[in-house]
N, C-alpha and C. Protein backbone atom coordinates (compact mmCIF):
# COMPACT_ATOMS: atom_id res chain seq x y z
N UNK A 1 -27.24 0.00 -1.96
CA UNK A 1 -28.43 -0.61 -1.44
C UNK A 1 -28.23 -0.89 0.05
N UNK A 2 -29.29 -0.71 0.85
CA UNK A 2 -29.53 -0.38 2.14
C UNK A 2 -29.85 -1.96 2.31
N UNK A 3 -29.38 -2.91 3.46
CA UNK A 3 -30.22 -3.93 3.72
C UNK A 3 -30.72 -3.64 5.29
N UNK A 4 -32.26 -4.06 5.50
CA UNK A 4 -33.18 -4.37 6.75
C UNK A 4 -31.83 -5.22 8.34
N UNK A 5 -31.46 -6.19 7.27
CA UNK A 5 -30.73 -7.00 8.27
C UNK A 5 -28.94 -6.47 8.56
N UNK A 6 -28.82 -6.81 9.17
CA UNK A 6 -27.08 -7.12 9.49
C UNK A 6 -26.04 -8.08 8.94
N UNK A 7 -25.63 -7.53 8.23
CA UNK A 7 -24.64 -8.58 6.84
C UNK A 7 -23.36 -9.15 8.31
N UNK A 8 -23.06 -10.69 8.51
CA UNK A 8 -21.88 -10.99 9.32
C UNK A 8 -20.65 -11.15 8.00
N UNK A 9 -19.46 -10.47 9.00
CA UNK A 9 -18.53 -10.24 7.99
C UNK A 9 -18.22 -12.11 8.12
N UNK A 10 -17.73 -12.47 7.00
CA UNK A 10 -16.93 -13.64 6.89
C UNK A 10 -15.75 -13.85 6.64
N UNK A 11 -14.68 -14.98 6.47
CA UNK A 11 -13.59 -15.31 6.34
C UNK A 11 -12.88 -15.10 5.31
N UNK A 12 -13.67 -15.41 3.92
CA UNK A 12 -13.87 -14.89 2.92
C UNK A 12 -14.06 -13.47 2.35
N UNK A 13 -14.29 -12.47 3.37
CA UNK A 13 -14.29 -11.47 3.70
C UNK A 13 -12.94 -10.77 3.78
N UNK A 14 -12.29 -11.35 4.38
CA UNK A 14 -10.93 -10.87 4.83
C UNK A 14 -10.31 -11.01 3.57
N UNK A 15 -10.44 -11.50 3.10
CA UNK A 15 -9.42 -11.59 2.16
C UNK A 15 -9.21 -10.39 1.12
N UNK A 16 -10.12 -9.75 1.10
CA UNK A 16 -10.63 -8.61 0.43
C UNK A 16 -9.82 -7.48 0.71
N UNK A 17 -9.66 -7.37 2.56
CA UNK A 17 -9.38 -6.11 2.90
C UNK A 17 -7.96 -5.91 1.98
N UNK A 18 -7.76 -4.35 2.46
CA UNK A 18 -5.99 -4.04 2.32
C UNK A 18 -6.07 -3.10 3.09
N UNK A 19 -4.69 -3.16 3.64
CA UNK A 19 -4.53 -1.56 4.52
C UNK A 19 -3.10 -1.38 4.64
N UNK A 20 -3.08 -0.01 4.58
CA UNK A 20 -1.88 0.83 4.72
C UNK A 20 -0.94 0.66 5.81
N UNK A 21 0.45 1.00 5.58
CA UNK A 21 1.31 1.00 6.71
C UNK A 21 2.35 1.48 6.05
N UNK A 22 3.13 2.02 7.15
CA UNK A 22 4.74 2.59 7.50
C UNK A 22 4.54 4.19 6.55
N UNK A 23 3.88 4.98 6.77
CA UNK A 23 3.80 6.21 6.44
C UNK A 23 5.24 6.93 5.75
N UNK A 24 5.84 7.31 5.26
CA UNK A 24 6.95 8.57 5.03
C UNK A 24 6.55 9.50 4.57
N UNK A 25 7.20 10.33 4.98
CA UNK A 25 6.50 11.90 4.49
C UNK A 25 8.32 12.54 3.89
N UNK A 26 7.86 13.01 2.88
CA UNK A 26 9.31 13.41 2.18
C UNK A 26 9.52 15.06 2.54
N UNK A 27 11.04 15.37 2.41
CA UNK A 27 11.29 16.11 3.21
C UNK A 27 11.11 17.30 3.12
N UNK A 28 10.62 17.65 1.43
CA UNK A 28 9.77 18.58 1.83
C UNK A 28 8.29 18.97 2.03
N UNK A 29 7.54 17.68 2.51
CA UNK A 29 6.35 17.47 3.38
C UNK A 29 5.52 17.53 2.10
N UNK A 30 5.37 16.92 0.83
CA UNK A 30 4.44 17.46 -0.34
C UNK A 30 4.18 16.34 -0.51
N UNK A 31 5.04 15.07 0.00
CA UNK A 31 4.40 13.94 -0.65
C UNK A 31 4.60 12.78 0.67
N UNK A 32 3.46 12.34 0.58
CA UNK A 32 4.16 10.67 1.45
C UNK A 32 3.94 9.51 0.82
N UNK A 33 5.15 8.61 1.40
CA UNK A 33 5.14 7.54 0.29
C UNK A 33 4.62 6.01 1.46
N UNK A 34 3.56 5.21 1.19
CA UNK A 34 3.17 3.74 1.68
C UNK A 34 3.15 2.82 1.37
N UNK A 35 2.98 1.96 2.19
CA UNK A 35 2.65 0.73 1.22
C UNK A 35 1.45 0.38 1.68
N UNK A 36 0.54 -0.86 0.92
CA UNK A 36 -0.56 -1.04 0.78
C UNK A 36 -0.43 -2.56 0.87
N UNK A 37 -1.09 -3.22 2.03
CA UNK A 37 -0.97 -4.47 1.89
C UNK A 37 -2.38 -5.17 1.53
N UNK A 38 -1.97 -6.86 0.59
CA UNK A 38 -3.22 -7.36 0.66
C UNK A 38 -3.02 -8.74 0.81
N UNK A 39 -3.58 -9.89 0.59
CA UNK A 39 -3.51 -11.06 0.60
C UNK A 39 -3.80 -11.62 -0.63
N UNK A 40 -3.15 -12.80 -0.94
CA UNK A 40 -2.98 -13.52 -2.22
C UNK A 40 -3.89 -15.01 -1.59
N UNK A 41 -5.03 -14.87 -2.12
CA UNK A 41 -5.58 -16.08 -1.51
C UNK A 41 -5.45 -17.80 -2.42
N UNK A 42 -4.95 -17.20 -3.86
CA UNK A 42 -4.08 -18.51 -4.41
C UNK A 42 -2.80 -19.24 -3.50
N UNK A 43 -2.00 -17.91 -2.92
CA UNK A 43 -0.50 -18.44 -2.79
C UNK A 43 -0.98 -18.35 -1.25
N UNK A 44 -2.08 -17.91 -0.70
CA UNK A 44 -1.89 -17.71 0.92
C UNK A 44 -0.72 -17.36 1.49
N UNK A 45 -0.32 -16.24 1.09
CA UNK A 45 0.64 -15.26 1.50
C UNK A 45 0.31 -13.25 1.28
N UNK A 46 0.61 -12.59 1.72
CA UNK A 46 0.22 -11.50 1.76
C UNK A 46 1.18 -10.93 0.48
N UNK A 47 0.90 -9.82 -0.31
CA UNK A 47 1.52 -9.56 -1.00
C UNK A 47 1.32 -7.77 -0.86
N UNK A 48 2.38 -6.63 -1.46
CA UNK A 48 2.05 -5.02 -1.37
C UNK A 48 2.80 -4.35 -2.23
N UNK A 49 2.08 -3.57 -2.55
CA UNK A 49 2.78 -2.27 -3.42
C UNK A 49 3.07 -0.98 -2.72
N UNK A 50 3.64 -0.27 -3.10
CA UNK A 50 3.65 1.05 -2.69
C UNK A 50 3.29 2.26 -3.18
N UNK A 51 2.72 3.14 -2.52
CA UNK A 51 1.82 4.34 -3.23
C UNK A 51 2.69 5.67 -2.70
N UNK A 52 2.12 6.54 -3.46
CA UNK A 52 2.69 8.13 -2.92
C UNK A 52 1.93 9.11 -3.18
N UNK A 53 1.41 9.37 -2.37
CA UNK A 53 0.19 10.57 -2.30
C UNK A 53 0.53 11.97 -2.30
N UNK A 54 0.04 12.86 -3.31
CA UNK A 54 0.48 14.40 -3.24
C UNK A 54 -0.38 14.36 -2.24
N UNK A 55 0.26 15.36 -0.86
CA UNK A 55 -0.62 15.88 0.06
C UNK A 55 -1.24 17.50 0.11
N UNK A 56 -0.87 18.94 -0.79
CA UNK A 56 -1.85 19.51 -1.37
C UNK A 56 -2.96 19.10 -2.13
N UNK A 57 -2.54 18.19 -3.36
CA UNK A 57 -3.14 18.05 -4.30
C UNK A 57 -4.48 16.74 -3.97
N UNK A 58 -3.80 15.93 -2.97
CA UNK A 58 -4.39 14.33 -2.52
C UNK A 58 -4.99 13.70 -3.60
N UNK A 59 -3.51 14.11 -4.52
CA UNK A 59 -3.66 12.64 -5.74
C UNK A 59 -3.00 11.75 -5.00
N UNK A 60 -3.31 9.92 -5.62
CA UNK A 60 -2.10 8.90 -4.80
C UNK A 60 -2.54 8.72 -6.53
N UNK A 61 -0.60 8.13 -6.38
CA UNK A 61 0.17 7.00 -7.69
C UNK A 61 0.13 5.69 -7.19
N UNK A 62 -0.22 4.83 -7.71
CA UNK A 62 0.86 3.55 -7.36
C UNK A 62 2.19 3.73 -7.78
N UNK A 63 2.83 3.17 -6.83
CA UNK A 63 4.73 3.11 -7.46
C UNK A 63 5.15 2.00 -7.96
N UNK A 64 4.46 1.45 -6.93
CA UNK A 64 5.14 0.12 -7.40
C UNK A 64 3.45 -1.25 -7.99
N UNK A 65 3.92 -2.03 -8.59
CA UNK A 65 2.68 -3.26 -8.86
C UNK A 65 3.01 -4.37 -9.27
N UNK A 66 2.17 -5.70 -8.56
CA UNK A 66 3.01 -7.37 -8.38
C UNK A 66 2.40 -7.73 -7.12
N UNK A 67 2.70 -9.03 -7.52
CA UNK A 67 2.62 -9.99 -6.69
C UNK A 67 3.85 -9.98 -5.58
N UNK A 68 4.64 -9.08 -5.45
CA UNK A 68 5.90 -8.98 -4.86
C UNK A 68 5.53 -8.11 -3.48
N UNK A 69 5.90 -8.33 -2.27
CA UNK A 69 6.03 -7.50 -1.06
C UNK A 69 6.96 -6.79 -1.52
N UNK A 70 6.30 -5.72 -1.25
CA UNK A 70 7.01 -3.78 -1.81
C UNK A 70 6.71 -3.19 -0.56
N UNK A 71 7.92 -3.01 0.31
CA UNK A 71 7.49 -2.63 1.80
C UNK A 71 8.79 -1.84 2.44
N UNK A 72 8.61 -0.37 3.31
CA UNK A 72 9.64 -0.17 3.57
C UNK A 72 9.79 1.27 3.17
N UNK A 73 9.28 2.25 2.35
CA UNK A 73 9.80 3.30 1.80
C UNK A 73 10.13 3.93 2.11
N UNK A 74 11.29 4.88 1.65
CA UNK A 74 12.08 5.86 2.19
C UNK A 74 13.00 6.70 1.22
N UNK A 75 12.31 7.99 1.57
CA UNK A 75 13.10 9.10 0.35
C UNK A 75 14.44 9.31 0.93
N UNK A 76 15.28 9.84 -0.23
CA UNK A 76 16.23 10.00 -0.13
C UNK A 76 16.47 11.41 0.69
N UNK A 77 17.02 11.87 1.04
CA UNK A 77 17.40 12.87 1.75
C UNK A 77 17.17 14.09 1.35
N UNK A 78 17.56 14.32 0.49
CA UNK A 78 16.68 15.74 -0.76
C UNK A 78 15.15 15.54 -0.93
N UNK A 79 14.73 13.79 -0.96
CA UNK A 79 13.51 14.01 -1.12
C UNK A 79 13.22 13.85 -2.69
N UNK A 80 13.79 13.35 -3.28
CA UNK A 80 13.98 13.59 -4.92
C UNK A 80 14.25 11.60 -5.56
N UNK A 81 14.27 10.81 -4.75
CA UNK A 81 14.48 9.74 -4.77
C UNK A 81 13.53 8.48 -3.38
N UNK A 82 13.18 7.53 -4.25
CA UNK A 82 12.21 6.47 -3.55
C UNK A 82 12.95 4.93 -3.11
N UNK A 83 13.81 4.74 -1.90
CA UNK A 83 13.67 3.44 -2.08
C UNK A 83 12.83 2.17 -1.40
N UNK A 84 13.05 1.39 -1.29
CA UNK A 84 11.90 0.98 -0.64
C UNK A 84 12.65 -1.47 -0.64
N UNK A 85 12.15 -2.27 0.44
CA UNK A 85 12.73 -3.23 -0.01
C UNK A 85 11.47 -4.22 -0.84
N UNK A 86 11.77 -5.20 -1.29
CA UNK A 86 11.05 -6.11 -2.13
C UNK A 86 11.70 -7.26 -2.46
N UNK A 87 10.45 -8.28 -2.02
CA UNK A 87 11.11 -9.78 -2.48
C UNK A 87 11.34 -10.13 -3.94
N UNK A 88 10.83 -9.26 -5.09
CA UNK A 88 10.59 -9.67 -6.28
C UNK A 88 11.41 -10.22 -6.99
N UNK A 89 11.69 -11.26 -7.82
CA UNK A 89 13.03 -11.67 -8.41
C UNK A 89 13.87 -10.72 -9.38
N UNK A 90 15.20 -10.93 -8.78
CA UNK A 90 15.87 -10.25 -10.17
C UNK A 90 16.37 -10.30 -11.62
């Protein structure tokens, strides 16, 4: 639905967004792995998972999911392995 007027974004607004960061592209260029950040407006702290997108295919997985900062990824050298750091408990 189309509105006449101009919607102002709000504060409440933000909280909504998420956006991507720290790109990897594995080494043999078929997949890249991100993370996805968002905000926890209970704990007022940001929280992220990490995704990995086939780039022929431009399916994305989630990899990772939580309330845990999942940030950082990085294939292993073959490309055959994901690690990545996280606050989550052990």
């Amino acid at each position: 639905m189309v509105k006449d007027e101009k919607e102002n974004l709000s504060a409440t607004d933000l909280l909504h967004l998420r956006f991507a960061a720290d790109p990897q592209i594995s080494s043999d260029g078929d997949l890249v792995a991100y993370a996805v950040h968002r905000v926890l407006p209970s704990d007022d702290v940001y929280a992220s998972d990490i995704y990995v997108c086939d780039v022929d295919a431009g399916d994305v997985q989630r990899f990772t999911h939580g309330d845990s900062r999942d940030v950082h990824p990085r294939w292993s050298p073959d490309g055959k392995l994901l690690a990545f750091l996280s606050n989550r408990p052990i």
